[in-house]
Protein backbone atom coordinates (compact mmCIF):
# COMPACT_ATOMS: atom_id res chain seq x y z
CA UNK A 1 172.70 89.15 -73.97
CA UNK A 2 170.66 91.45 -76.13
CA UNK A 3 166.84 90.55 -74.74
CA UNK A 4 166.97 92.82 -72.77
CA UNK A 5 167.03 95.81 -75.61
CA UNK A 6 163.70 93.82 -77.17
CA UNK A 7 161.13 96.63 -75.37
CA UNK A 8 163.10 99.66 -77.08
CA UNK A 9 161.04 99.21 -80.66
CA UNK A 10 161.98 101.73 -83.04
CA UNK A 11 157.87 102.38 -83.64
CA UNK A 12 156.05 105.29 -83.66
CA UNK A 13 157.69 108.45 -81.72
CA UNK A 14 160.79 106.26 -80.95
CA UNK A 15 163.18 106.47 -83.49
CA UNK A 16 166.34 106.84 -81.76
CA UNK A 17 169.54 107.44 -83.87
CA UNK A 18 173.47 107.82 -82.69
CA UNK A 19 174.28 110.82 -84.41
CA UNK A 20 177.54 111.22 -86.58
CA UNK A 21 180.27 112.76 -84.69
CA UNK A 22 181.07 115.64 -87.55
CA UNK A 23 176.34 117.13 -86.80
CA UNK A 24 176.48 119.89 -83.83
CA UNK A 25 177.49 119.47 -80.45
CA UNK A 26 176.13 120.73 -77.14
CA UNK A 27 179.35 120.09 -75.66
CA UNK A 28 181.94 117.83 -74.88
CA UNK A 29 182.40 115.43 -71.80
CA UNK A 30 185.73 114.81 -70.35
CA UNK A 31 187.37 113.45 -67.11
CA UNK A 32 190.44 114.73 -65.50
CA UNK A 33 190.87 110.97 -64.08
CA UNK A 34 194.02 109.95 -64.04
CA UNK A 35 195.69 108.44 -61.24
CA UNK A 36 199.09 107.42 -59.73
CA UNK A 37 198.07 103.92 -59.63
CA UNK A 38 197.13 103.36 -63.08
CA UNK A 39 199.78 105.62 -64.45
CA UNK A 40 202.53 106.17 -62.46
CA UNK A 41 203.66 108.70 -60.69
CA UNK A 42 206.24 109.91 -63.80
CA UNK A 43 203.88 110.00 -65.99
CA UNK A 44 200.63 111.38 -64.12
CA UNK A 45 201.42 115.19 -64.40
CA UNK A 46 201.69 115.33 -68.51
CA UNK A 47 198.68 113.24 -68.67
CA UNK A 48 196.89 115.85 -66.61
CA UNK A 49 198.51 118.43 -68.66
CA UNK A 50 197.34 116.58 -71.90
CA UNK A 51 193.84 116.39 -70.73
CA UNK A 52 194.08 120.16 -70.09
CA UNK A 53 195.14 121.04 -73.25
CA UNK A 54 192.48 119.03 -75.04
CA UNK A 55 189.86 120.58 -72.87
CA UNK A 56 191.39 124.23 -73.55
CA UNK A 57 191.44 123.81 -77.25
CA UNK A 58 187.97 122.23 -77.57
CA UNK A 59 186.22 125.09 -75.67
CA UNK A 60 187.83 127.41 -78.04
CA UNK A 61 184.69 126.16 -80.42
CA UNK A 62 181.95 124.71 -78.06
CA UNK A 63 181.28 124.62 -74.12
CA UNK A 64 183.37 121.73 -72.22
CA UNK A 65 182.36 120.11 -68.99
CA UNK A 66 184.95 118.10 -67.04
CA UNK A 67 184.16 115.79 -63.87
CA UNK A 68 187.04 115.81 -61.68
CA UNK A 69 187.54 113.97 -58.25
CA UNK A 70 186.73 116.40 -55.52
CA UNK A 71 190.08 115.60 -54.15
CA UNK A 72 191.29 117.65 -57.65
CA UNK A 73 189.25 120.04 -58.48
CA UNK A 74 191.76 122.92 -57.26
CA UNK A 75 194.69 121.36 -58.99
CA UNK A 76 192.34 121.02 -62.40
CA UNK A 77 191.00 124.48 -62.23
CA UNK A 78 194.43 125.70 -61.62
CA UNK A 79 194.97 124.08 -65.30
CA UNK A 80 191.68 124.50 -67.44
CA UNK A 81 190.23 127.33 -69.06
CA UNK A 82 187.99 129.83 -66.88
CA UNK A 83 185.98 128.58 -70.43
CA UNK A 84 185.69 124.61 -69.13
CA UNK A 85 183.19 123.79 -66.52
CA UNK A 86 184.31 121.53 -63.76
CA UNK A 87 182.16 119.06 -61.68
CA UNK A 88 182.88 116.75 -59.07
CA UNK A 89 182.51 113.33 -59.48
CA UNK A 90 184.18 110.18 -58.50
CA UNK A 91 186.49 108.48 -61.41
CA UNK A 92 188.66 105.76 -61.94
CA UNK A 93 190.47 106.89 -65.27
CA UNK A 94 190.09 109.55 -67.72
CA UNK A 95 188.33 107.64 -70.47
CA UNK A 96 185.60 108.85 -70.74
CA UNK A 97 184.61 107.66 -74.81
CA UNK A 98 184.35 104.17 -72.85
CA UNK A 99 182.85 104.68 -69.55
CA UNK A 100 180.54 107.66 -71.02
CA UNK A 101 177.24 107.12 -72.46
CA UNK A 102 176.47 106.98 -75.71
CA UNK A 103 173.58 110.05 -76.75
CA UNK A 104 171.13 109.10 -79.00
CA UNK A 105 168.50 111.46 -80.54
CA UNK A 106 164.65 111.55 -81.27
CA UNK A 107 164.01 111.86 -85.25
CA UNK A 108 160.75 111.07 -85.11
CA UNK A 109 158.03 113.72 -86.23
CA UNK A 110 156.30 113.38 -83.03
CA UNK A 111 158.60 112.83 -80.27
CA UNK A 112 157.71 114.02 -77.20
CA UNK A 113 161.36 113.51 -75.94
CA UNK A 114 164.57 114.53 -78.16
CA UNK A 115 167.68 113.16 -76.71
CA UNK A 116 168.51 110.15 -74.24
CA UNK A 117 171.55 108.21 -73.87
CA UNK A 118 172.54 105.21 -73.74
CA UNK A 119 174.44 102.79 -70.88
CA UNK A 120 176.90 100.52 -72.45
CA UNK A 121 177.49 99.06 -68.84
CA UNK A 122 180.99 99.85 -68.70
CA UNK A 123 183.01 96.69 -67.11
CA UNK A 124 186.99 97.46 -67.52
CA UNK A 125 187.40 96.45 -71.26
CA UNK A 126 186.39 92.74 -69.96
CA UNK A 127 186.95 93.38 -66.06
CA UNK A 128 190.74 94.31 -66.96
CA UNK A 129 191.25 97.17 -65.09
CA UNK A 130 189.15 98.43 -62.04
CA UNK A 131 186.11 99.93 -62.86
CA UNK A 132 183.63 100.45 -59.91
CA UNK A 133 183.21 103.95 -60.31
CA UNK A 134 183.78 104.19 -63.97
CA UNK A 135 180.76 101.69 -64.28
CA UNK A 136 178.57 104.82 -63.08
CA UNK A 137 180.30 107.68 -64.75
CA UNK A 138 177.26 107.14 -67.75
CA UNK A 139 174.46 107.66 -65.38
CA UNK A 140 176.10 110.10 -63.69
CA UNK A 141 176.67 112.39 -67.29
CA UNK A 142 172.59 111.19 -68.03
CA UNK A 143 171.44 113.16 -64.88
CA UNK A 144 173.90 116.04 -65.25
CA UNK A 145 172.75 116.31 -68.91
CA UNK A 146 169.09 115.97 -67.63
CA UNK A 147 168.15 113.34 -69.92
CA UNK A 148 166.88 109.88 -69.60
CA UNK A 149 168.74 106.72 -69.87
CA UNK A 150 167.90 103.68 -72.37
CA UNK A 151 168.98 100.14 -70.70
CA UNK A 152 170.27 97.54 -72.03
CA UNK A 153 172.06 94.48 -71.36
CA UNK A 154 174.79 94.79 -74.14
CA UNK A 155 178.38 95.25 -72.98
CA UNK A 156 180.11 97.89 -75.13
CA UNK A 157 181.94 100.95 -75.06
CA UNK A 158 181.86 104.23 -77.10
CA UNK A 159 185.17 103.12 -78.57
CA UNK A 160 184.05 99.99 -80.35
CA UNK A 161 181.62 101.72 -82.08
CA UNK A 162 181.54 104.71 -85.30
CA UNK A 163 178.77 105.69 -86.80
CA UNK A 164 177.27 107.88 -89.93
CA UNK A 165 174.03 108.69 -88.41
CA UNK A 166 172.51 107.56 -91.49
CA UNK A 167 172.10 103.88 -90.61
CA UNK A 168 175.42 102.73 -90.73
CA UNK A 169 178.12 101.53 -87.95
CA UNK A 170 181.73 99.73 -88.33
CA UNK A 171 182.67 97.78 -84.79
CA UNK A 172 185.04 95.41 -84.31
CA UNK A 173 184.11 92.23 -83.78
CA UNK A 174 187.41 91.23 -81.13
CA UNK A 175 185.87 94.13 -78.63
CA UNK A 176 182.21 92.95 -78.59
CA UNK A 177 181.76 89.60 -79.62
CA UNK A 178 184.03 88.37 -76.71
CA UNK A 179 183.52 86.48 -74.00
CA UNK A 180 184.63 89.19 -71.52
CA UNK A 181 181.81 91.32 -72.53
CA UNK A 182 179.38 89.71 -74.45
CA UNK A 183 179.46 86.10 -74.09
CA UNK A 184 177.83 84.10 -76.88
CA UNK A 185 176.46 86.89 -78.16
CA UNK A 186 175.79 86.88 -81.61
CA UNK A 187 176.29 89.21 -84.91
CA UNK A 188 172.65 88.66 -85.59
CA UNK A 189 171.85 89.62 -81.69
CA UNK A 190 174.24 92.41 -81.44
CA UNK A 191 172.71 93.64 -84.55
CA UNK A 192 168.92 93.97 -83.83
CA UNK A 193 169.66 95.49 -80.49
CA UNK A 194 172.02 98.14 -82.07
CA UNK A 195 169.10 98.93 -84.24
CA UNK A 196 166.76 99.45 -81.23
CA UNK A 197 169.17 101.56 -79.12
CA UNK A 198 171.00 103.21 -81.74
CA UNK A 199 169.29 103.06 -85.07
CA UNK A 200 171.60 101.23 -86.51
CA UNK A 201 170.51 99.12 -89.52
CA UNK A 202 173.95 97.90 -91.30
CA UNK A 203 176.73 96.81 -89.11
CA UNK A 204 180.44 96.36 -91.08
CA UNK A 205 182.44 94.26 -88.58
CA UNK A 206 186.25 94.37 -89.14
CA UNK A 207 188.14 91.92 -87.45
CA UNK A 208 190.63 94.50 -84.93
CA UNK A 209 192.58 92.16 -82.59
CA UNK A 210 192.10 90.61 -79.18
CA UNK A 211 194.25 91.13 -76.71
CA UNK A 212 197.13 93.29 -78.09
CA UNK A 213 195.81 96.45 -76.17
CA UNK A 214 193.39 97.10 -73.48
CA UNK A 215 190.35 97.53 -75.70
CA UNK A 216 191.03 94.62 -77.62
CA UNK A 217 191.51 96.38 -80.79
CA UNK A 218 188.73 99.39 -80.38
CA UNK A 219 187.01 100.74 -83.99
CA UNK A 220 187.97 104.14 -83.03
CA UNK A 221 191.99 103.45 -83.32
CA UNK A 222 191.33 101.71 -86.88
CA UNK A 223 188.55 103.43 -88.48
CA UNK A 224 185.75 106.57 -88.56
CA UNK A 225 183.49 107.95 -90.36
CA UNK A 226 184.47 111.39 -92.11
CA UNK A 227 180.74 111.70 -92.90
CA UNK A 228 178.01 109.18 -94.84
CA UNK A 229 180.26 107.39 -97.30
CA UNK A 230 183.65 108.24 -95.96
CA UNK A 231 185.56 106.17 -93.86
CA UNK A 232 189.27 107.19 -92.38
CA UNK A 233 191.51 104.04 -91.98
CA UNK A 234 194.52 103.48 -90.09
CA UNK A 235 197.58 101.90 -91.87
CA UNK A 236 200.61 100.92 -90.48
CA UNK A 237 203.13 100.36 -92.97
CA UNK A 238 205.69 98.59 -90.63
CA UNK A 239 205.92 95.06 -91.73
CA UNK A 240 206.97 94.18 -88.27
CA UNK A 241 204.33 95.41 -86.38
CA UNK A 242 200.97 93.13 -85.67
CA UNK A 243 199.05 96.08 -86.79
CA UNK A 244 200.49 95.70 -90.72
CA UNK A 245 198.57 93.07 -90.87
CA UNK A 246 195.36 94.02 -88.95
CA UNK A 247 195.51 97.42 -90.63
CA UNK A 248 195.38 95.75 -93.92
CA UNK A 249 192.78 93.60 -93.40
CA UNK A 250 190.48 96.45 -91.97
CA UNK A 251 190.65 98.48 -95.40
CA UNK A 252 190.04 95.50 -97.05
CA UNK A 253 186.97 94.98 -95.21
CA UNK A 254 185.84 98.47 -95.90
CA UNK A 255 187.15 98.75 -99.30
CA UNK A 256 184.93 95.72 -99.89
CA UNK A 257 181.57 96.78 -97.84
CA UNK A 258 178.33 99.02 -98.98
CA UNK A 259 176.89 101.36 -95.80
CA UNK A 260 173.31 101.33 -94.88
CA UNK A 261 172.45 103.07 -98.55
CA UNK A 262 173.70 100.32 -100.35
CA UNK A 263 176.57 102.32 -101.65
CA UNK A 264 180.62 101.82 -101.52
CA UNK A 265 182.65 103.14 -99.29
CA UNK A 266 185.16 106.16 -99.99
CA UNK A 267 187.88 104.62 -97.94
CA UNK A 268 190.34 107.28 -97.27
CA UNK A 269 193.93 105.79 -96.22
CA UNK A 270 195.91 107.76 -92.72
CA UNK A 271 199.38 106.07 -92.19
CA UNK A 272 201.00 105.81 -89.17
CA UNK A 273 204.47 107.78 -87.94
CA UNK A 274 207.16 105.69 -88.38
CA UNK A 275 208.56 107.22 -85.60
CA UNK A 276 207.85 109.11 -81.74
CA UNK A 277 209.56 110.92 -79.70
CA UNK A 278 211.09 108.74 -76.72
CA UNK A 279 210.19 110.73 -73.85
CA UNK A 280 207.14 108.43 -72.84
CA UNK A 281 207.77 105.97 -76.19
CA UNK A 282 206.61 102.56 -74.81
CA UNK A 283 205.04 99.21 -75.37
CA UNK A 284 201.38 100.72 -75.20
CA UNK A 285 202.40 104.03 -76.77
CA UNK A 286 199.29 103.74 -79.03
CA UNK A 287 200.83 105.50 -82.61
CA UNK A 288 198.38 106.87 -84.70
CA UNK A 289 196.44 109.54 -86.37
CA UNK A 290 192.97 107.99 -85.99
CA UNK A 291 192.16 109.25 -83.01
CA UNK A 292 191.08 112.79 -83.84
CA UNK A 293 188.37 113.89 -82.69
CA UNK A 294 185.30 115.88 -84.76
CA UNK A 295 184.06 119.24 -82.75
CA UNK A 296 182.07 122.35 -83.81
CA UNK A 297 184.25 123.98 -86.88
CA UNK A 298 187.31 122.10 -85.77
CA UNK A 299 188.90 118.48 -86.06
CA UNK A 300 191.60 117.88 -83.22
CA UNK A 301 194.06 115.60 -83.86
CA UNK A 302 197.71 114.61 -82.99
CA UNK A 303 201.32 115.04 -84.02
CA UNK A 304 204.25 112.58 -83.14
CA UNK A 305 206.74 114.42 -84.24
CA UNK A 306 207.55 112.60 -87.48
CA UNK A 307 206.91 115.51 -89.54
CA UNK A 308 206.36 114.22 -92.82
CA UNK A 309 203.93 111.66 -91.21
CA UNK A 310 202.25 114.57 -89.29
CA UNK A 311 202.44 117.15 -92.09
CA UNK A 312 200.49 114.29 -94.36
CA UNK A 313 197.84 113.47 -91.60
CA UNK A 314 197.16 116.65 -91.12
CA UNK A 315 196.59 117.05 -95.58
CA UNK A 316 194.37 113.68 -95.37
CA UNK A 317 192.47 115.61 -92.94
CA UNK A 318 191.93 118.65 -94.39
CA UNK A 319 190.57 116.73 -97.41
CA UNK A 320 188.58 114.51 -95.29
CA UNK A 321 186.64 117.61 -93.46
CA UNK A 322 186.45 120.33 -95.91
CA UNK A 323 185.33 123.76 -93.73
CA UNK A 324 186.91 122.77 -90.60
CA UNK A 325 190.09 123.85 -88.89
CA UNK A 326 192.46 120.86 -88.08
CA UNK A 327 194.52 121.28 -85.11
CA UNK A 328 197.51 118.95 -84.34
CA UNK A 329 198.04 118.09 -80.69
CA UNK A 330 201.50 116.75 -78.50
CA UNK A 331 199.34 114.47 -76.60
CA UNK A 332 201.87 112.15 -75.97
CA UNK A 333 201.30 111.59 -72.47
CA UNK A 334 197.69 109.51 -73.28
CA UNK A 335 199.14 108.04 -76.21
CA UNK A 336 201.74 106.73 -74.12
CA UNK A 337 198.57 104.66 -72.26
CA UNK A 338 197.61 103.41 -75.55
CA UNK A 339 194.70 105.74 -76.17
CA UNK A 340 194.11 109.05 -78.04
CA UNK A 341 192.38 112.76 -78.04
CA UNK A 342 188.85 110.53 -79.34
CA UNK A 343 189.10 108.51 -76.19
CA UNK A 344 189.22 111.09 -74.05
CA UNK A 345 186.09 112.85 -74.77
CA UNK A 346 182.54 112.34 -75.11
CA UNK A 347 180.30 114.13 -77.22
CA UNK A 348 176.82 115.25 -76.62
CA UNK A 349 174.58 116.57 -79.50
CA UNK A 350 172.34 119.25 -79.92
C-alpha cells in the first residue's frame, strides 16, 4: 500500500514536514456539509448553526474559508460572518479534518516550493458512509489554495493522525492498519511513507478501538499534541463505558513512549463530563474535551454543560497553551454525530 509514496525522498530541497497545529495559520478550511440524509431532518439546522458558530469565532483571529453546496450558499451566508469566505463546492458531509488534505511545508534551505498538501484518498472511514464527492474535497482545497498535491497510495484521514512538527506523530493503529483502508499494510510500511510525505520519523501507535464509532477510534478524540513534548489525553472515568478502558490504555502508551528527540512525554490528563445535556444526547454523542482545536492566539474548545467537568477542561487548557485565549463552545449538535470542533476544520499554515 505504501510503494507508491517511494518517489517522494526526503533529499535535497524536499524536506516536507506536517506542521504542529499550535505554528501560524493562513486560515482555516471548513464545510457547511451537512445534510438531511445523513443527519436528519431534526437535527440538520443546529448542526448548521454549530458549524456557523465555529466559523464566526475562528475568524475572530485568522481568515476562514467555507465550501458550501451551491444549493446553500444563501442560507450559509445568511449565517456566517461578512468575515468568512464562502465557496461553492460539492460535499457530502461537513468533515472536513477527514476528507481535507493534509498541508505539509518546505524546510529545506533551498526549496524552490514552500507548501503542498497531501491526499489521504478519503474513502468513508472504510467505505462506511458515502463519499464520492468527499473523496475530491482535498484536491479541490489544493487548487483553491494554489498549491500542489503529493500522491500517495496510503488511506488515511487528518483525524488519525497528530503531530509535533518536530518528527513526531501518535495514530491509532484500529483507523489505519485496517483492512478497510489499508489492507496488510504494515507499521514498518506505514512508517517510511509517513516519513516521505510528512516528515515523520517516530510514530507512537496507541491502540483506539475498531468499530465503536465511525472513525474507528480516530487519534484526534484520544490524544494531541499541546506542543513538542506535550501530549493532551482523553480519560473517561466511567467504568462502564468501553472508553475506560481504551482511555487507559492510551495514557499508558504515552506515559510509556519517548517522541522523535528521544525524550518522555509530558502527558497531560483531560477527563470526560460525566454528564450532557439531553437535547441531542445519543448513542454517538461523542463526549469529550479533546477535540479543541489550536488557531492563531486562541484554542476553541467545548462545554457539555457539566460545569465542574467544563470549568476543569477549560484550567487543563489554559495550562496546556500558555498565551492563548481558550474559548468553550455548545457544539452539541456535531457532537451529537460523534465528532468535535477539530473535525470540523482544516488548517492551512503559513
Amino acid at each position: 500500500a505504501a510503494g507508491g509514496d517511494a518517489a517522494h525522498a526526503q533529499t535535497g530541497a524536499d524536506k516536507w514536514v506536517m506542521p504542529d497545529e499550535a505554528e501560524r495559520h493562513k486560515r482555516t478550511w471548513m464545510a457547511f456539509g451537512a445534510s438531511a440524509k445523513i443527519w436528519g431532518n431534526k437535527l440538520l439546522p443546529e448542526v448548521q448553526r454549530n458549524l456557523a458558530l465555529i466559523a464566526n469565532t475562528i475568524s475572530e483571529f485568522k481568515p476562514v474559508t467555507m465550501l458550501v453546496r451551491g444549493t446553500e450558499l444563501s442560507l450559509a451566508k445568511r449565517m456566517l460572518s461578512s468575515k468568512v469566505e464562502t465557496v461553492a463546492c460539492p460535499l457530502d458531509d461537513l468533515w472536513i479534518r477527514d476528507t481535507g488534505p493534509v498541508f505539509v511545508i518546505n524546510k529545506a534551505r533551498d526549496a524552490t516550493t514552500r507548501k503542498a498538501c497531501v491526499d489521504f484518498n478519503f474513502n468513508g472511514w472504510g467505505e462506511k458512509q458515502a463519499f464520492a464527492q468527499d473523496a475530491l474535497v482535498a484536491q479541490f482545497i489544493a487548487k483553491q489554495a494554489e498549491v500542489n498535491v503529493r500522491a500517495t497510495r496510503l488511506v488515511l484521514e487528518g483525524g488519525g493522525i497528530e503531530v509535533d512538527g518536530q518528527g513526531s506523530a501518535v495514530i491509532s493503529e484500529s483507523c489505519v492498519l485496517v483492512d478497510n483502508r489499508n489492507p496488510g499494510l504494515t507499521k514498518a510500511q506505514c512508517e517510511r511513507a509517513l516519513l516521505e510525505l510528512i516528515g515523520v520519523t517516530k510514530v507512537i501507535w496507541i491502540p483506539g478501538v475498531k468499530g465503536k464509532d465511525i472513525t474507528d477510534g480516530h487519534t484526534d478524540f484520544y490524544a494531541r499534541f499541546a506542543r513538542p513534548g506535550v501530549v493532551v489525553a482523553g480519560y473517561d472515568a466511567d467504568a462502564g463505558s468501553f472508553d475506560h478502558a481504551v482511555t487507559k490504555r492510551n495514557i499508558e502508551v504515552l506515559r510509556q513512549a519517548t517522541d522523535a528527540r528521544g525524550k518522555a512525554l509530558e502527558v497531560i490528563t483531560l477527563t470526560a463530563p460525566q454528564s450532557v445535556r439531553k437535547a441531542f444526547e445519543s448513542n454517538e454523542f461523542a463526549a469529550g474535551y479533546v477535540g479543541f482545536y489550536v488557531c492563531n492566539g486562541a484554542v476553541v474548545a467545548q462545554e457539555f454543560g457539566d460545569k465542574r467537568a467544563d470549568r476543569s477542561a477549560r484550567d487543563t487548557l489554559t495550562r496546556a497553551f500558555p498565551g492563548r485565549k481558550i474559548i468553550q463552545l455548545n457544539v452539541d449538535g456535531i457532537a451529537a454525530g460523534g465528532g468535535s470542533i477539530h473535525c470540523a476544520t482544516q488548517q492551512e499554515p503559513l
